[in-house]
N, C-alpha and C. Protein backbone atom coordinates (compact mmCIF):
# COMPACT_ATOMS: atom_id res chain seq x y z
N UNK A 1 100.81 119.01 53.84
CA UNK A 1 101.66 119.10 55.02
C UNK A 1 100.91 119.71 56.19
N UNK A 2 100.08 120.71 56.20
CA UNK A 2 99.56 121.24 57.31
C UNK A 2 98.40 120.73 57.71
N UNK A 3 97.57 119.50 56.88
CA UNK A 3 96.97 118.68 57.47
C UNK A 3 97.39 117.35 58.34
N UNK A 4 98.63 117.30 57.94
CA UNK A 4 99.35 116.44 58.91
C UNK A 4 99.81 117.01 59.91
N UNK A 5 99.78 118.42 60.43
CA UNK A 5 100.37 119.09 61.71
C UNK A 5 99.13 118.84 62.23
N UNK A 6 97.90 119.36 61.55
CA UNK A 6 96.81 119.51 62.41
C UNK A 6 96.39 118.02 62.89
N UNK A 7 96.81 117.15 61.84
CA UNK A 7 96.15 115.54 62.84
C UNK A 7 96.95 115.01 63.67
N UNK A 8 98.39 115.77 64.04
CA UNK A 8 99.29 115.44 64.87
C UNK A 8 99.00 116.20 66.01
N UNK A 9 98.72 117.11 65.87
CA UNK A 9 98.05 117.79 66.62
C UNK A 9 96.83 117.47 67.81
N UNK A 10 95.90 116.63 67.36
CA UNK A 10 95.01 115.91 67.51
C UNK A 10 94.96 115.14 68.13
N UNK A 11 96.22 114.25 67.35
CA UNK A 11 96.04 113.07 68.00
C UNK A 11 97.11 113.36 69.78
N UNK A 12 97.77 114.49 69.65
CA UNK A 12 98.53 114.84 70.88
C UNK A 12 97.53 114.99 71.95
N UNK A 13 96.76 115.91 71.42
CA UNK A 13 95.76 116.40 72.15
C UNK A 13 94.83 115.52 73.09
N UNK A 14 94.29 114.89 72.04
CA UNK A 14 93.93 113.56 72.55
C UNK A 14 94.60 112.64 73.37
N UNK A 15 95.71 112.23 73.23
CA UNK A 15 96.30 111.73 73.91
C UNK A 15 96.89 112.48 75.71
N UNK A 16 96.88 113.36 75.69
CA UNK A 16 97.16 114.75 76.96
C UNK A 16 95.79 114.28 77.70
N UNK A 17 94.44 114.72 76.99
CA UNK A 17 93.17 114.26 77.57
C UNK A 17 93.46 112.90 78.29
N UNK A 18 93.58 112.18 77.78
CA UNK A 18 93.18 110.85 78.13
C UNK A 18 94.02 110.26 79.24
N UNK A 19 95.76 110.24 79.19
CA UNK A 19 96.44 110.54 80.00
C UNK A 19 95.81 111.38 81.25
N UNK A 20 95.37 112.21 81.32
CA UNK A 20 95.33 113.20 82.78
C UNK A 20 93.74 112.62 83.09
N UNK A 21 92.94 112.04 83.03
CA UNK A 21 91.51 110.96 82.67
C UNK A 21 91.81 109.61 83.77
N UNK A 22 93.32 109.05 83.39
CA UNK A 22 93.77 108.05 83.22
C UNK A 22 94.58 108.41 85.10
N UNK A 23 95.21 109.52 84.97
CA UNK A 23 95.91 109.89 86.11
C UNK A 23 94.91 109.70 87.92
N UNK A 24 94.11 110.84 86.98
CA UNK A 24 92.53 111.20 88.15
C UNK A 24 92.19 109.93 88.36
N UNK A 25 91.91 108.72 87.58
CA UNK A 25 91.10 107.19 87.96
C UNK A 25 92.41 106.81 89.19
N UNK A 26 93.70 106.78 88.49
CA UNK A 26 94.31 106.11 90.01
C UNK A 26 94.71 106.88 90.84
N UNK A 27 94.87 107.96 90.80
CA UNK A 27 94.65 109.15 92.07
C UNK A 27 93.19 108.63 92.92
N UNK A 28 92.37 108.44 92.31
CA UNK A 28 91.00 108.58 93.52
C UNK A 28 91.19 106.81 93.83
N UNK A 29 91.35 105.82 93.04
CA UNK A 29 91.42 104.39 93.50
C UNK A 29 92.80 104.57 94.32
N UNK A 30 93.90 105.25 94.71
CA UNK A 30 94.98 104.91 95.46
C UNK A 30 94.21 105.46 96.79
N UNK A 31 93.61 106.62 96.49
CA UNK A 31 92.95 107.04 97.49
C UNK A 31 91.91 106.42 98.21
N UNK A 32 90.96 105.91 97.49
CA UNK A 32 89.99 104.96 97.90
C UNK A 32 91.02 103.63 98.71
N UNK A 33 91.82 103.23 98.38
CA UNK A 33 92.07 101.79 98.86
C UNK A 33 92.97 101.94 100.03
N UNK A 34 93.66 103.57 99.89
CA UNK A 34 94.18 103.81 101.55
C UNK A 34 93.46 103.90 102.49
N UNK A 35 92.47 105.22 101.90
CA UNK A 35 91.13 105.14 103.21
C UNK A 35 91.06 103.26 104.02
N UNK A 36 90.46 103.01 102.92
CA UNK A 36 90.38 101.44 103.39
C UNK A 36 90.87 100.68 104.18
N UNK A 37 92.13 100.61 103.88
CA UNK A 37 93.38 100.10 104.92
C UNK A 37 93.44 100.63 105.60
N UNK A 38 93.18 102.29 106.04
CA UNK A 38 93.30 103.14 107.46
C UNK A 38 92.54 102.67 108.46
N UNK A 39 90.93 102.17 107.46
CA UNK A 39 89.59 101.77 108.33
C UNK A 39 89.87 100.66 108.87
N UNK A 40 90.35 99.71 108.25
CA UNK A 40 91.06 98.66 108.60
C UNK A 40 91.37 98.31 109.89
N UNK A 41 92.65 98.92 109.66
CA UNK A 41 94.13 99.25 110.40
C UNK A 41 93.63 99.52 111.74
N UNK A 42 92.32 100.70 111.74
CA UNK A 42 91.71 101.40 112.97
C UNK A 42 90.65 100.25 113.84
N UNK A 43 90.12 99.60 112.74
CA UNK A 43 89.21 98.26 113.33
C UNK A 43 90.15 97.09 114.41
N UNK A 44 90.82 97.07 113.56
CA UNK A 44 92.08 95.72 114.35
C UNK A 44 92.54 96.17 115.48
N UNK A 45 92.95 97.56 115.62
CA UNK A 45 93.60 98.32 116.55
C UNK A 45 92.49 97.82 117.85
N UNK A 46 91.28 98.80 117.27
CA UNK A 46 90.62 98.95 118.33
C UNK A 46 89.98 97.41 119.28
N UNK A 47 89.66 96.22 118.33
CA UNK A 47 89.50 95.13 118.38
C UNK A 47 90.84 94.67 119.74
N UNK A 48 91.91 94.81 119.21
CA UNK A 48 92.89 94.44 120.04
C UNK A 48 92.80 95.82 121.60
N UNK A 49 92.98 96.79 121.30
CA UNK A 49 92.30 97.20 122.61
C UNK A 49 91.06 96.54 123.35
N UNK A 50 89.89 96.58 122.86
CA UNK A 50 89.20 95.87 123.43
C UNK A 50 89.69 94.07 124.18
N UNK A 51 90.10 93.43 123.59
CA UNK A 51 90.65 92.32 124.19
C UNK A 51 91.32 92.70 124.78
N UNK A 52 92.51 93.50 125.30
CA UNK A 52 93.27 93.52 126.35
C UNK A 52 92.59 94.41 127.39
N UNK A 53 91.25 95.30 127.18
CA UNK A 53 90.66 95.47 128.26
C UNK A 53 89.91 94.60 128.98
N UNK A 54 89.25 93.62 128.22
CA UNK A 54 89.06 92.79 129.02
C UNK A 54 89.39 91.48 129.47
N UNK A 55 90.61 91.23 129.13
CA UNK A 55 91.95 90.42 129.80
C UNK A 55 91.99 90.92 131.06
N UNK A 56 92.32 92.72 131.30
CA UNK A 56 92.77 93.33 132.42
C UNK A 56 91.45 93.43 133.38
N UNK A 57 90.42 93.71 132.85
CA UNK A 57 89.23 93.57 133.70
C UNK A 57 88.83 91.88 134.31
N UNK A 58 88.94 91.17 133.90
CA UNK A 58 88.90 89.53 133.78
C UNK A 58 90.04 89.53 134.86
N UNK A 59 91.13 89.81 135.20
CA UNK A 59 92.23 89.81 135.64
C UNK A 59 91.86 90.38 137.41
N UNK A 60 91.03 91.71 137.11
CA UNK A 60 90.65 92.13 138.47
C UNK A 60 89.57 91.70 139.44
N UNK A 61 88.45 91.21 138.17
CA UNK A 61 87.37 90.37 138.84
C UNK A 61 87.94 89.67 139.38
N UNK A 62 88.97 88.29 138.95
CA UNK A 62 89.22 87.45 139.25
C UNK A 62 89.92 87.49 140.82
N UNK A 63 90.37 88.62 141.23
CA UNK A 63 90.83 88.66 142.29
C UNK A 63 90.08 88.96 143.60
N UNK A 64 88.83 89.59 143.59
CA UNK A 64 88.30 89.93 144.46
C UNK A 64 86.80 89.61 144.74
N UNK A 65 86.11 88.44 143.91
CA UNK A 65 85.17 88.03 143.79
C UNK A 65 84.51 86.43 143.76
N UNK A 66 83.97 86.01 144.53
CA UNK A 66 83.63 84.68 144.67
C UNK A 66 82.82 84.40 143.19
N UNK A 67 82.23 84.80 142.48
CA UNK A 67 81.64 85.04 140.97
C UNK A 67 82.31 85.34 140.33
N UNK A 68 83.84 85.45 140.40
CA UNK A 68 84.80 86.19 139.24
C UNK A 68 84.59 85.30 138.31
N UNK A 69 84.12 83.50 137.82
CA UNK A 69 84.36 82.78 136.67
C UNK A 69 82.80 83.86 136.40
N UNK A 70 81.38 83.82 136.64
CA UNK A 70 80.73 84.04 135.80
C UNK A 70 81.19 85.55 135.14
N UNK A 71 81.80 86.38 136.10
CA UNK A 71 81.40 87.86 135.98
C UNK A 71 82.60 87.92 134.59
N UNK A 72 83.96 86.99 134.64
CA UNK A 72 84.49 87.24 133.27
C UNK A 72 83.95 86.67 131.99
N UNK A 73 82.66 85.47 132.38
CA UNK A 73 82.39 84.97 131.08
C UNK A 73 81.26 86.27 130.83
N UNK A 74 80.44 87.20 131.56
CA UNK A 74 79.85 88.12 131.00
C UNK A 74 80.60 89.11 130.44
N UNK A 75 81.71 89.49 130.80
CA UNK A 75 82.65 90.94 130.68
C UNK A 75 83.10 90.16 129.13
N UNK A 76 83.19 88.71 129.18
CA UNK A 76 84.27 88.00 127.40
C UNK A 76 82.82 88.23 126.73
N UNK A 77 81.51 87.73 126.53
CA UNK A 77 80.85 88.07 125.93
C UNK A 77 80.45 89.39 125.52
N UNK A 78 80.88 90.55 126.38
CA UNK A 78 80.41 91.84 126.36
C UNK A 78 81.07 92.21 125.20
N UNK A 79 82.24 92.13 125.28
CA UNK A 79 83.58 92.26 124.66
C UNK A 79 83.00 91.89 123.17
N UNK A 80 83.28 91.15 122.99
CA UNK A 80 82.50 89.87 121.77
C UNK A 80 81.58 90.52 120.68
N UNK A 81 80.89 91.11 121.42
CA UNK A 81 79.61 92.01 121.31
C UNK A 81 79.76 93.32 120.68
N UNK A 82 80.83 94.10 121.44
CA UNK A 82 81.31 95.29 121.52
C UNK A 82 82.29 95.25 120.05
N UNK A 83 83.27 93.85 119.46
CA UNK A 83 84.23 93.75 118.58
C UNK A 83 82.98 93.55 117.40
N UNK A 84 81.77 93.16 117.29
CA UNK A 84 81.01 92.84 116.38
C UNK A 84 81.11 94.21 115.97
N UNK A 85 80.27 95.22 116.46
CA UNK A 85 79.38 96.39 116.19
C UNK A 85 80.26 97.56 115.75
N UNK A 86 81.35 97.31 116.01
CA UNK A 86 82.60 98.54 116.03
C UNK A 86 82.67 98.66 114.29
């Protein structure tokens, strides 16, 4: 009988380990894959800022400049440039 407490024992034990093993792996992967989506989330953001700055800049050239077509196709490429590297 008290070798069956002690392998019940055991096998509890074991089982507690492995469980809290088991916990920590998706604690740090829930964690890992939010980061991710934050980085994300922050890329797109900023991506979409950038295009509407230079919508609004494209917008002002266009008003006061005999070169406003080239000066927005440099300001859309800048842009372009700027959404790569981010």
């Amino acid at each position: 009988m008290f070798n069956l407490s002690l392998l019940q024992f055991k096998i509890v034990d074991i089982s507690r380990k492995n469980h809290s093993k088991l916990e920590e792996k998706i604690e740090s992967e829930l964690i890992s894959g939010s980061i991710t989506n934050c980085i994300k989330n922050i890329d797109d953001n900023i991506d979409r800022l950038i295009d509407k700055i230079t919508e609004m800049q494209n917008e002002v050239n266009s008003l006061g400049s005999t070169l406003s077509v080239l000066e927005n196709a440099i300001n859309s490429i800048a842009a372009a440039i700027e959404k790569l590297t981010n």
